[in-house]
C-alpha atoms as a PDB file:
ATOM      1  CA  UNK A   1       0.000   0.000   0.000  1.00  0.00           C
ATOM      2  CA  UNK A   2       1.042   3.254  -0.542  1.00  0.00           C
ATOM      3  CA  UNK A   3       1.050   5.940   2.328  1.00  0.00           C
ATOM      4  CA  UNK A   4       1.054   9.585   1.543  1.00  0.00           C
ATOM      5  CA  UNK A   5       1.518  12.682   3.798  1.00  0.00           C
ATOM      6  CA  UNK A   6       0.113  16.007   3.506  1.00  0.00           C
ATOM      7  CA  UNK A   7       2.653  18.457   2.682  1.00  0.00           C
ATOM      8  CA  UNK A   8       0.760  21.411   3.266  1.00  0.00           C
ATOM      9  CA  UNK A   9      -0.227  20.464   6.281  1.00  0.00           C
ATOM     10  CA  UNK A  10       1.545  19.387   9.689  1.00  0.00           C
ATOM     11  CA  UNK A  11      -1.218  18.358  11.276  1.00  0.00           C
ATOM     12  CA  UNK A  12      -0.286  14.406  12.745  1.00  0.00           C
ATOM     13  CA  UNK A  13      -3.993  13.134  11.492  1.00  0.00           C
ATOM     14  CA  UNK A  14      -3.308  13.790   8.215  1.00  0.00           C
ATOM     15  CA  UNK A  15       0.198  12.091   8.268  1.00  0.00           C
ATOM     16  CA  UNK A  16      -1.551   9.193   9.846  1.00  0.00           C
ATOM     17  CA  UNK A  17      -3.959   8.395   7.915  1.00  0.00           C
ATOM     18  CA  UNK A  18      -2.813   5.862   4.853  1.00  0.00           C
ATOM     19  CA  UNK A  19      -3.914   6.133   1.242  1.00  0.00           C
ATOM     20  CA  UNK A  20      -3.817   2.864  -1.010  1.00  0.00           C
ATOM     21  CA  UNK A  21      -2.633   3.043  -4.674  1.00  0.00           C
ATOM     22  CA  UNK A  22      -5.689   1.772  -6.779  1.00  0.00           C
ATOM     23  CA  UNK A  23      -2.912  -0.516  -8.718  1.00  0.00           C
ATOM     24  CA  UNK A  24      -2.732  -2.567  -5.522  1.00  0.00           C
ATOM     25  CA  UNK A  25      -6.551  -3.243  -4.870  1.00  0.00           C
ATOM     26  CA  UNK A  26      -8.272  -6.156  -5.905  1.00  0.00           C
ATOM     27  CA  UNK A  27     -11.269  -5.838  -7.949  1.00  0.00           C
ATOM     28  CA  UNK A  28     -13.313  -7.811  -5.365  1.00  0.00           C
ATOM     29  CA  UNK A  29     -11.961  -5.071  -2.592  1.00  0.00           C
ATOM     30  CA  UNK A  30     -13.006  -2.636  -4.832  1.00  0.00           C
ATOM     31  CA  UNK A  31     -16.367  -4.439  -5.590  1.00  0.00           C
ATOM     32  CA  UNK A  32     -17.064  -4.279  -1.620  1.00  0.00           C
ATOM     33  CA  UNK A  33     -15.805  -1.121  -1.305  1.00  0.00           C
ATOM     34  CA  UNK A  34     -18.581   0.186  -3.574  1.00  0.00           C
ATOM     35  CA  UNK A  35     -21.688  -2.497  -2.674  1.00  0.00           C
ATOM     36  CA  UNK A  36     -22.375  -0.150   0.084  1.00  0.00           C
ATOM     37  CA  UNK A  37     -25.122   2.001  -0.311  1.00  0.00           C
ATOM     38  CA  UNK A  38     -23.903   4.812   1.752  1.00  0.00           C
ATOM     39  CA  UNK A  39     -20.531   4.647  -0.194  1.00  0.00           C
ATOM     40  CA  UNK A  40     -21.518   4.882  -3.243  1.00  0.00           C
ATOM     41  CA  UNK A  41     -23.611   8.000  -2.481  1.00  0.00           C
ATOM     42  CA  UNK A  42     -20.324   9.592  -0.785  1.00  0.00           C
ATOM     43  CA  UNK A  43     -18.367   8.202  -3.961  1.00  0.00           C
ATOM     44  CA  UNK A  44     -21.113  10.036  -6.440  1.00  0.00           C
ATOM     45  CA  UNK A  45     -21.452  13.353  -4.537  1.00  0.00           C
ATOM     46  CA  UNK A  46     -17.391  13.884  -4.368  1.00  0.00           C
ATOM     47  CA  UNK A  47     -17.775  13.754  -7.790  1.00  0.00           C
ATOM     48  CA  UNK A  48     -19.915  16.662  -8.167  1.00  0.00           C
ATOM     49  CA  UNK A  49     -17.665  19.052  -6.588  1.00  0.00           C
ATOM     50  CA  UNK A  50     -14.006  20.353  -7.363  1.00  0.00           C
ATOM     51  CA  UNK A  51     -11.245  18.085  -5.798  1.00  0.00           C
ATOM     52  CA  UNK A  52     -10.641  19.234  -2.154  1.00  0.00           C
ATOM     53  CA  UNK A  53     -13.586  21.144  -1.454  1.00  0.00           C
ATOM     54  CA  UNK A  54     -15.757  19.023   0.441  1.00  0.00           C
ATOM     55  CA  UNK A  55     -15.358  18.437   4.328  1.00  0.00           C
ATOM     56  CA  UNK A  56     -16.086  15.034   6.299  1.00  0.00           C
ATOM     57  CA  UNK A  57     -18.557  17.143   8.022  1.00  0.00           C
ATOM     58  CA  UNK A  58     -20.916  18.047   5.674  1.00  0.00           C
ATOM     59  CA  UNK A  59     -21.742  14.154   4.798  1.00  0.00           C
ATOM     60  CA  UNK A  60     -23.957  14.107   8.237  1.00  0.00           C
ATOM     61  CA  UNK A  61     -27.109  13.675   5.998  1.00  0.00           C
ATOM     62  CA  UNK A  62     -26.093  10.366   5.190  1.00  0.00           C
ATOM     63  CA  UNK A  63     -25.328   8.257   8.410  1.00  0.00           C
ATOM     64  CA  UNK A  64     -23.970   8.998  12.098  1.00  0.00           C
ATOM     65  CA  UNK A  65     -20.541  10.509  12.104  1.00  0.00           C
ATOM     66  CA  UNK A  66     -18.531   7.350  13.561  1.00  0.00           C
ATOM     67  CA  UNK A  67     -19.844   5.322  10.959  1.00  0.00           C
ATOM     68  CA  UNK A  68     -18.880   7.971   8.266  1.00  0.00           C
ATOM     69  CA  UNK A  69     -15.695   7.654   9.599  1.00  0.00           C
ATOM     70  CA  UNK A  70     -15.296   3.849   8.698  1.00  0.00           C
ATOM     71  CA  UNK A  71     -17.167   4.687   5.256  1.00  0.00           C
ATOM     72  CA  UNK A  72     -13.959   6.934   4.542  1.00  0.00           C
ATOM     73  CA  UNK A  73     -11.576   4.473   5.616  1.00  0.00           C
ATOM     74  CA  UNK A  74     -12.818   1.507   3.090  1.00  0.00           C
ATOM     75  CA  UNK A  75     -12.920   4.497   0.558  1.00  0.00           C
ATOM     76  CA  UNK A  76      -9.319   5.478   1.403  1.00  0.00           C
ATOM     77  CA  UNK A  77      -7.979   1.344   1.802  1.00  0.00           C
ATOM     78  CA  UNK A  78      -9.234   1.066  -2.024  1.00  0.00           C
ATOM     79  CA  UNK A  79      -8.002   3.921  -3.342  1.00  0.00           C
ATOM     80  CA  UNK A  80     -11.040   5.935  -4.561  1.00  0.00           C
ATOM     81  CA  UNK A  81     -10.335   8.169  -2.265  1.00  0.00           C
ATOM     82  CA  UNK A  82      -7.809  10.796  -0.909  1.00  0.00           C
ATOM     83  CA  UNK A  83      -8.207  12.589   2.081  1.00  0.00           C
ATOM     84  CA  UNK A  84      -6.305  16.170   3.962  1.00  0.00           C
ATOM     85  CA  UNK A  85      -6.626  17.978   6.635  1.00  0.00           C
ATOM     86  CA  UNK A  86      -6.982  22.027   6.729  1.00  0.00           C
ATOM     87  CA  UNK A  87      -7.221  23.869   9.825  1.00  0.00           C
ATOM     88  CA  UNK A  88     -10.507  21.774  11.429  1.00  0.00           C
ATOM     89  CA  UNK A  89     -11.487  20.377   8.169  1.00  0.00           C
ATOM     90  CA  UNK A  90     -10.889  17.527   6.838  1.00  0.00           C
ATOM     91  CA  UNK A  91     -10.982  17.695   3.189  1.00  0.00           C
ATOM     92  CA  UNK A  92     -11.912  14.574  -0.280  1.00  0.00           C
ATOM     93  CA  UNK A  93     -10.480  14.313  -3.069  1.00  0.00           C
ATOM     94  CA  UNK A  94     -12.105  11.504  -5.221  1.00  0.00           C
ATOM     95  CA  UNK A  95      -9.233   9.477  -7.311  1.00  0.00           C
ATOM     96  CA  UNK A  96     -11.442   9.188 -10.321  1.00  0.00           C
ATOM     97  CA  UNK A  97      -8.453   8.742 -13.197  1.00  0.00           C
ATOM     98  CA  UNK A  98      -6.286   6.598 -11.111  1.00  0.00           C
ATOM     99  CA  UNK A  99      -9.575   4.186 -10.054  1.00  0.00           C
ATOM    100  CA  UNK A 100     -10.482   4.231 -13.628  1.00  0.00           C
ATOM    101  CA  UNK A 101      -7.353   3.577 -15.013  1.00  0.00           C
ATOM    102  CA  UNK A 102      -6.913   0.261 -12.599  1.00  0.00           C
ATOM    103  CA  UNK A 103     -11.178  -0.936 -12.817  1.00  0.00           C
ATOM    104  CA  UNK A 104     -12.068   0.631 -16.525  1.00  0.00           C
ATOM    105  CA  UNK A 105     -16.415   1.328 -16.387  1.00  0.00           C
ATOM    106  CA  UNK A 106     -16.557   0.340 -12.927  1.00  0.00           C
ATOM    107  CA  UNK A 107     -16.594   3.822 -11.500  1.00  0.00           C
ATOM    108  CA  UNK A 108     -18.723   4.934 -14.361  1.00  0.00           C
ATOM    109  CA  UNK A 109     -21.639   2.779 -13.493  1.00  0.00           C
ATOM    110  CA  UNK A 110     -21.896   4.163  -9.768  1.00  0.00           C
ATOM    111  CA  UNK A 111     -21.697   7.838 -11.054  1.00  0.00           C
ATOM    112  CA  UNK A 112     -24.631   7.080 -13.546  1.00  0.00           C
ATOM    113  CA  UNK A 113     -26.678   5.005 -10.741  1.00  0.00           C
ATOM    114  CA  UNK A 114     -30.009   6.636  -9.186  1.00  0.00           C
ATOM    115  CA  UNK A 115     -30.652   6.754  -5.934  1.00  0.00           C
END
């Protein structure tokens, strides 16, 4: 896996948290990554917004903020997502060309999905 630090930050939850390289996922990782519901609605709202401009925090609509959390985390361990921290904030990214690039369509069809 491939762990990545937030240079713009110095804050010691970004450094901690780990990032894994879409090369190195499985597609059945990826597959249960995305066969959450909740998931794939964080997964398909990230990707209406610019890169880095949508907080944690404002996913409360969607389930109870410790289970977010883990949401995030199985994002993050297949490597459709990238996370920083700014100030109090922590910030998404979603890793659309480098998920693509390793599962070709598969990110497509959750994007084009209705709810």
């Amino acid at each position: 896996m491939e762990h990545y630090s937030n240079v713009r930050s110095s804050s010691n939850r970004t450094r901690s948290l780990t990032h894994a390289s879409p090369a190195e996922v499985s597609l059945q990782a990826a597959l249960d990554a995305l066969g959450d519901p909740v998931r794939r609605r964080i997964v398909r709202e990230l990707a209406e917004v610019p890169d880095w401009t949508r907080p944690c925090g404002t996913f409360t609509h969607l389930t109870a903020k410790s289970t977010l959390s883990h949401h995030f985390g199985v994002l993050r361990n297949v490597g459709l997502l990238e996370q920083r921290d700014e100030g109090p904030r922590r910030l998404n990214r979603l890793r659309r060309q480098e998920f693509t690039d390793r599962f070709p369509g598969l990110l497509e069809l959750v994007l084009t999905e209705q709810d």
